[in-house]
Protein backbone atom coordinates (compact mmCIF):
# COMPACT_ATOMS: atom_id res chain seq x y z
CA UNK A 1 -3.13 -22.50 -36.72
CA UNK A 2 -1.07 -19.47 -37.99
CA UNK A 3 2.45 -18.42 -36.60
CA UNK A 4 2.91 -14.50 -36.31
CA UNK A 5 5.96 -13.05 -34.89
CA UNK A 6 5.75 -9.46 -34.90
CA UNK A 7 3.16 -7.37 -32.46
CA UNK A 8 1.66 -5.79 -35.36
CA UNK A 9 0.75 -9.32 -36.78
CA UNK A 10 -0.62 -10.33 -33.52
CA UNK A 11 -2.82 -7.54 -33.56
CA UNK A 12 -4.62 -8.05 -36.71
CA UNK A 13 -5.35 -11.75 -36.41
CA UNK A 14 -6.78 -11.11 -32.97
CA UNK A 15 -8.69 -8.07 -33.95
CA UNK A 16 -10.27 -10.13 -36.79
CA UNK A 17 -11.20 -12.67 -34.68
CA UNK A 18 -12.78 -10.09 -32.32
CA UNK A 19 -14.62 -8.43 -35.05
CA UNK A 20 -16.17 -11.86 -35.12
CA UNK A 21 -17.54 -11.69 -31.99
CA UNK A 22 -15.17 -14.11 -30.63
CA UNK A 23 -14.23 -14.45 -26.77
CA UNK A 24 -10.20 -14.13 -26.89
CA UNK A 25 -8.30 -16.59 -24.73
CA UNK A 26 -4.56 -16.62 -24.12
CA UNK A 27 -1.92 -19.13 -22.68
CA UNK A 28 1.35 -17.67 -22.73
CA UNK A 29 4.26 -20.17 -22.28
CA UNK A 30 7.90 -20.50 -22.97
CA UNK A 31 7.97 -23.67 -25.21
CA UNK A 32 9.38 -27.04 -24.83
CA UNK A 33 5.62 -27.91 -24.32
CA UNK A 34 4.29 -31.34 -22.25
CA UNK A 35 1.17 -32.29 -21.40
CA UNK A 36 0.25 -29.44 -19.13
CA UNK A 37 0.75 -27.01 -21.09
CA UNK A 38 -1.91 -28.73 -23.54
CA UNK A 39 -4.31 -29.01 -20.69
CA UNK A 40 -4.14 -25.23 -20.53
CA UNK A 41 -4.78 -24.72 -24.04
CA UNK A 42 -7.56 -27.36 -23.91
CA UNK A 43 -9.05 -25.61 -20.91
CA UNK A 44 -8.70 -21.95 -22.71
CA UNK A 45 -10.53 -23.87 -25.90
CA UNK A 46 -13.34 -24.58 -23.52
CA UNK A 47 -13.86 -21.25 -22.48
CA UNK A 48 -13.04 -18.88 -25.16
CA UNK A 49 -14.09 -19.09 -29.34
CA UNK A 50 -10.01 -17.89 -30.50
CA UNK A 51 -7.22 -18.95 -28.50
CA UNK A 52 -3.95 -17.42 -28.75
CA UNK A 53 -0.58 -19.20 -27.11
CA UNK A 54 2.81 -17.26 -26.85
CA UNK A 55 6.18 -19.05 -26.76
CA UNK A 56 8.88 -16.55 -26.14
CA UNK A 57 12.18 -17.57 -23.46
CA UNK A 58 11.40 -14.24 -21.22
CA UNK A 59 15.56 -12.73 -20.40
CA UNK A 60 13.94 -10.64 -17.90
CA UNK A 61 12.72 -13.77 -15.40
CA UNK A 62 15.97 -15.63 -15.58
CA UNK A 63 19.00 -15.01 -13.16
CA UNK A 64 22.62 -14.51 -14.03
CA UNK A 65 23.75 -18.17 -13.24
CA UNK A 66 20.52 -19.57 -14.53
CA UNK A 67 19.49 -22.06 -17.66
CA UNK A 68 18.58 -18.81 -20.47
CA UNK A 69 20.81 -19.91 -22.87
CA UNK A 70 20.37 -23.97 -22.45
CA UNK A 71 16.68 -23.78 -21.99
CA UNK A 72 15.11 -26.12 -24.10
CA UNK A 73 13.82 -24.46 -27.48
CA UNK A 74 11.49 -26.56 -30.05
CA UNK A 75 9.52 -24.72 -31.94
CA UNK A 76 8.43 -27.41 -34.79
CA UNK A 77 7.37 -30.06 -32.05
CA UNK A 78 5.40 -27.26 -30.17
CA UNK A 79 3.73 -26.08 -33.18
CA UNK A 80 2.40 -29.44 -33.32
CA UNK A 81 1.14 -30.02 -30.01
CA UNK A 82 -0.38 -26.79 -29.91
CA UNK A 83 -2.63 -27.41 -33.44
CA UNK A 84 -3.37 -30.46 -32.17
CA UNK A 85 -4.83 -29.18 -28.86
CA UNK A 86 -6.74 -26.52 -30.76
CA UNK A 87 -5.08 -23.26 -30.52
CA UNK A 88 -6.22 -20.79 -33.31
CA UNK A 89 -2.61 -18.27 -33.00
CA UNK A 90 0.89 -18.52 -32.36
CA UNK A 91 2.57 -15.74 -31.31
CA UNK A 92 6.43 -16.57 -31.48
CA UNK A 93 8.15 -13.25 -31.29
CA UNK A 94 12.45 -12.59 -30.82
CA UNK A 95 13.20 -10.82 -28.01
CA UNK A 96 14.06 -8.11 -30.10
CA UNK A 97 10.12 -7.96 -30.79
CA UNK A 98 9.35 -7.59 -27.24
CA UNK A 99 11.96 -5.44 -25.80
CA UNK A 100 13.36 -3.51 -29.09
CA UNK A 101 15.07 -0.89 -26.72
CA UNK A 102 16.82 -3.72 -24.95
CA UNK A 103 16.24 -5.25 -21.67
CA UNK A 104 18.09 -2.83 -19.74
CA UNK A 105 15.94 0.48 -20.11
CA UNK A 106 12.61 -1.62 -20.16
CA UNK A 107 10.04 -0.29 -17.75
CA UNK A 108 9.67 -2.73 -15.32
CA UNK A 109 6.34 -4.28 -13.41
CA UNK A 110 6.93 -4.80 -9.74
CA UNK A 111 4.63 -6.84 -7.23
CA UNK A 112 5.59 -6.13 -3.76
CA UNK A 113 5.53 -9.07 -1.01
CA UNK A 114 4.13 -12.01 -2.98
CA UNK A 115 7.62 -11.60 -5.27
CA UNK A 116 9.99 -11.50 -2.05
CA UNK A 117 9.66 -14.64 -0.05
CA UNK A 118 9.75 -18.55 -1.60
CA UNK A 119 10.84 -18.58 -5.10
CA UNK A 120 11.49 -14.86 -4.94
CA UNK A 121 13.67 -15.01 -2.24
CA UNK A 122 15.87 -17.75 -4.13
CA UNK A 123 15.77 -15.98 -7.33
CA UNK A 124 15.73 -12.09 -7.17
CA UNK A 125 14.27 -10.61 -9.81
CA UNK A 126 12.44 -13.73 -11.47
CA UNK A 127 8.92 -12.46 -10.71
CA UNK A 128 9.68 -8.98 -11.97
CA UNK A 129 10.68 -9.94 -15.05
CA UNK A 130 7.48 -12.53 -14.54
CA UNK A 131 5.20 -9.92 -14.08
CA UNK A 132 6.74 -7.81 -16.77
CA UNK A 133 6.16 -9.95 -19.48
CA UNK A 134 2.94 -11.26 -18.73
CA UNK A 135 2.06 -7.71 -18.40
CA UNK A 136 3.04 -6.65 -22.10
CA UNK A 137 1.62 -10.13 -23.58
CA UNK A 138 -1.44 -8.89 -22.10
CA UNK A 139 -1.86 -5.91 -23.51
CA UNK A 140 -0.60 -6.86 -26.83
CA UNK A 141 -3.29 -9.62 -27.22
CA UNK A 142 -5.67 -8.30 -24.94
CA UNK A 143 -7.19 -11.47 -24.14
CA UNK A 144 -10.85 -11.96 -22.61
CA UNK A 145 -9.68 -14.89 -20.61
CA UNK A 146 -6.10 -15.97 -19.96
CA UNK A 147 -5.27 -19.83 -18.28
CA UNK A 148 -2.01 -20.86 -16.34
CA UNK A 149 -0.89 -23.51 -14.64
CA UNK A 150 -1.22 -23.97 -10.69
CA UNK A 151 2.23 -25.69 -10.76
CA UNK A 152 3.97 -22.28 -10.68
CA UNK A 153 1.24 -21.36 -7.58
CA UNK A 154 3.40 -18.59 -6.13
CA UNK A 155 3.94 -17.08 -10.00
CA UNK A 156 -0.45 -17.37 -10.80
CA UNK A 157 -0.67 -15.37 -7.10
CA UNK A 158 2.16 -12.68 -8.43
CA UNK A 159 -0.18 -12.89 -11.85
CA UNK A 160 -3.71 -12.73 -9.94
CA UNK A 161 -2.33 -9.38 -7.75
CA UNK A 162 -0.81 -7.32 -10.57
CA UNK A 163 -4.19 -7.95 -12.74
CA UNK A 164 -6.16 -6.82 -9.31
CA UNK A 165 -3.69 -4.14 -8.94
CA UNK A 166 -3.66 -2.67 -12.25
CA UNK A 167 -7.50 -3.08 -13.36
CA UNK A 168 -6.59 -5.35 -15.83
CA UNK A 169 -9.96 -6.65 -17.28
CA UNK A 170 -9.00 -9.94 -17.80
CA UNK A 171 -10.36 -13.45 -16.28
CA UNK A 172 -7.79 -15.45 -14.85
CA UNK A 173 -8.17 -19.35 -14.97
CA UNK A 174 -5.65 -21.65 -12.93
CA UNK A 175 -5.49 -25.15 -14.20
CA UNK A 176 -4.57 -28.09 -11.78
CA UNK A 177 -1.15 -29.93 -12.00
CA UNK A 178 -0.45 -32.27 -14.38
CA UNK A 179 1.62 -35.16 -12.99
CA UNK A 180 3.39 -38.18 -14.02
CA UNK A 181 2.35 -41.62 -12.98
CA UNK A 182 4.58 -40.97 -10.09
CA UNK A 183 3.47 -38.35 -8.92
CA UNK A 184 6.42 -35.98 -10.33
CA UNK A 185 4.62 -32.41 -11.40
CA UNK A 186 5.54 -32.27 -15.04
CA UNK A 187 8.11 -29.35 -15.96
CA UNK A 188 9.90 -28.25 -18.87
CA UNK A 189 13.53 -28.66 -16.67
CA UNK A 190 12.35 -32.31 -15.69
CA UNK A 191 14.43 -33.53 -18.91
CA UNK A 192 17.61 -31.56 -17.51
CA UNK A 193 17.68 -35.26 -14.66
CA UNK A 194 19.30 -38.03 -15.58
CA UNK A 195 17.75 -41.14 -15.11
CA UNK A 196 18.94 -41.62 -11.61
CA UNK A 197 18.00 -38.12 -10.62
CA UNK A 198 13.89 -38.68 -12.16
CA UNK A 199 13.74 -41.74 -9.92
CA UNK A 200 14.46 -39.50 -6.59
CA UNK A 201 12.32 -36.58 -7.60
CA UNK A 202 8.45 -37.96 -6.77
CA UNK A 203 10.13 -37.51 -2.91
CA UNK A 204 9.11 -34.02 -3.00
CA UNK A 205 5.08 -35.01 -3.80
CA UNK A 206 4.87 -38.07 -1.77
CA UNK A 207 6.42 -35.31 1.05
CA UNK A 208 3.45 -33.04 0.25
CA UNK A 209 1.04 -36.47 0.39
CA UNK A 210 2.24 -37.21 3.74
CA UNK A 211 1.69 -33.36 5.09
CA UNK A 212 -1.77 -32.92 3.52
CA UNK A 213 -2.71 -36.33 5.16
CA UNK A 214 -1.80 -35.49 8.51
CA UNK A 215 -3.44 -32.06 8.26
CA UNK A 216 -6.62 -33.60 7.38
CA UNK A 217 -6.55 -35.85 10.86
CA UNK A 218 -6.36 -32.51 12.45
CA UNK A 219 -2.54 -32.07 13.26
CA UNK A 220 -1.62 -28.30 13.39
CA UNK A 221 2.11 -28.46 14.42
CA UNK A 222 2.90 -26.77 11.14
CA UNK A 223 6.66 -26.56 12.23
CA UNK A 224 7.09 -30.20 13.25
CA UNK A 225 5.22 -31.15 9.74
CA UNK A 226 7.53 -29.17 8.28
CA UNK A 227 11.19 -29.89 10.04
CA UNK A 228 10.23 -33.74 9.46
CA UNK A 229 9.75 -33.37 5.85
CA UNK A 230 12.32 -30.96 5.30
CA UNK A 231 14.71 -33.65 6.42
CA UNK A 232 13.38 -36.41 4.50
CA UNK A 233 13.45 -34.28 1.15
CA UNK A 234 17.35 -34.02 2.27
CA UNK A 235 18.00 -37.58 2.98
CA UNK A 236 15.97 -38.45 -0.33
CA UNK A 237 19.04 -36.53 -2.75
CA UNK A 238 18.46 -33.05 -2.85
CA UNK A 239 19.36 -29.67 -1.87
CA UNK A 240 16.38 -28.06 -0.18
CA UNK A 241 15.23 -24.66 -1.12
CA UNK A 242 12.42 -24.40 1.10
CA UNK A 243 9.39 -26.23 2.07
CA UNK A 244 6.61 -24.13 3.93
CA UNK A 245 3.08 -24.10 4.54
CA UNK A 246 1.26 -21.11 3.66
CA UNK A 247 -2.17 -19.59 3.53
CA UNK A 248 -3.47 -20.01 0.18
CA UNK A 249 -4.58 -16.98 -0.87
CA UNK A 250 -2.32 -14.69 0.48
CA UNK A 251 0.36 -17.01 0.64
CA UNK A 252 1.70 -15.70 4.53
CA UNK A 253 2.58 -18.34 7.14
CA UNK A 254 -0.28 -20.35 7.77
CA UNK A 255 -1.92 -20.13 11.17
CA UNK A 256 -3.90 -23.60 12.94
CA UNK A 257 -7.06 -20.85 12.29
CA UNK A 258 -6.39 -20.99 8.63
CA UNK A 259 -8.85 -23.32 6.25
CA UNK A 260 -7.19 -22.97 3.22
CA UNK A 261 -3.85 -24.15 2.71
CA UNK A 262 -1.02 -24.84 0.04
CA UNK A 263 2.17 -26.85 0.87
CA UNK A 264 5.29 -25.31 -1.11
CA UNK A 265 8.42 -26.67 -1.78
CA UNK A 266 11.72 -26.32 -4.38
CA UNK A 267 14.50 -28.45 -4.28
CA UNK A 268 17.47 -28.91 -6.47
CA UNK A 269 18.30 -32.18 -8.16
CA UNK A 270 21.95 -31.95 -9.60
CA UNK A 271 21.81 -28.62 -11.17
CA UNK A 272 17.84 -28.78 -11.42
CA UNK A 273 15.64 -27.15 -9.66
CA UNK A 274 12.20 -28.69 -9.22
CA UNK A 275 8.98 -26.85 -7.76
CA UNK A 276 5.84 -28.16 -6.50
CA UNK A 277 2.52 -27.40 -4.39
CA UNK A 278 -0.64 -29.03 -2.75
CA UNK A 279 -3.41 -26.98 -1.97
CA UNK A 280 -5.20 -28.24 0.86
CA UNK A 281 -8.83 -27.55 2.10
CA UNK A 282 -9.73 -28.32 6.11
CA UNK A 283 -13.03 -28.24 7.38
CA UNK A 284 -14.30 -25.94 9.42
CA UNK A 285 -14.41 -27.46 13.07
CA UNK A 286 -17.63 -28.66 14.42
């Protein structure tokens, strides 16, 4: 696996590999990698001949009072995991590389509605700077195929609408959540909890369990589901963010005609802030 830092660099190796007739795959990420990042690259080795990650800390996508300057950064251990999964190219750029006028006169990518409400509403600006980003990484690799995690479900719907939006011709692969044993969605910011803190955070799965479950024996009080849950995510330790069920697709409040579902939620642990989601699929009724 080779390491290229500059867009120029980038461009060559993946233009070689092109030449070759390969099928270009791309998994961009922001380091500190676990194991679901290397099920995306594993899943983007499956379906493309050259795969290209990214690691780059995006400015753009983090808030004033949020973790840009303490997020974790390790490079060597990545490097690793990523050759070991496969990966043909590493594209490790400054942010000097991807926004040499500076952050402030960047053109920007904007998403309307999907951005505003959940994790948009919490943190405004986060998936403009998202969709930014992901935006230039695309055209600078140009990928055939490009593979993110369903963890971040609200960011993969931002992702899904711009590439609709824009007549981006790229395939877009979501990859299922990658859990602990206990159930706890694995995240970068899950080694920001102390020990005491990564015992209470499986409450906010087993809360999406328990709603799932009783929406597949047919109950379709969404705002009793949610207002009992709610509470219990409260009592368990945390600060609530929000917890909502929402149409999957489109991701508006869910109506009791609605067959596919996703339960969202973010809550903050001490001064982490955990996301999850469970997609849910009802039958039709008889």
């Amino acid at each position: 696996m080779n390491t290229v830092k500059t867009v120029l660099e980038l461009r060559a190796a993946v233009a070689r590999a092109r030449a070759e007739g390969k099928r270009i795959g791309f998994v961009p990420t922001m380091g500190n990698l676990h194991s679901g990042h290397v099920a995306l690259v594993t899943k983007a080795c499956q379906r493309a001949d050259f795969v290209v990650s990214s690691i780059f800390v995006n400015p753009l996508q983090f808030g004033a009072n949020e973790d840009l300057d303490s997020y974790p950064r390790t490079l060597a251990a990545d490097q690793e995991k990523l050759l070991q999964a496969g990966c043909n190219l590493l594209f490790a750029p400054a942010v000097t590389e991807m926004y040499p006028g500076g952050t402030t006169v960047q053109t920007r990518v904007s998403v309307p509605e999907l951005s505003q409400e959940l994790c948009g509403a919490s943190r405004p600006g986060h998936f403009e700077g998202v969709a930014t980003v992901v935006s230039k990484l695309f055209n600078m690799v140009q990928p055939d195929l490009a593979v993110f995690g369903q963890k971040d479900y609200q960011q993969l719907a931002v992702i899904r609408a711009m590439v609709r939006d824009l007549n981006m011709p790229i395939q877009l692969i979501g990859e299922p959540t990658v859990r602990a044993d206990d159930g706890l969605a694995l995240s970068s910011r899950n080694g920001y909890l102390s020990q005491a803190e990564r015992a209470i955070a499986p409450a906010i799965y087993r809360s999406l369990q328990a709603i799932a479950a009783a929406l597949g024996k047919g109950e379709r009080n969404f705002q009793a589901l949610m207002t009992e849950h709610r509470k219990r995510i409260v009592d368990s330790g945390m600060r609530l963010d929000y917890l909502e069920i929402r149409h999957a697709d489109t991701l508006r409040a869910a109506t009791a005609q609605d067959r596919e579902l996703v339960i969202l939620a973010a809550a903050y642990l001490g001064s982490t802030r955990l996301i999850d989601n469970l997609q849910v699929h009802l039958d039709a009724p008889a």
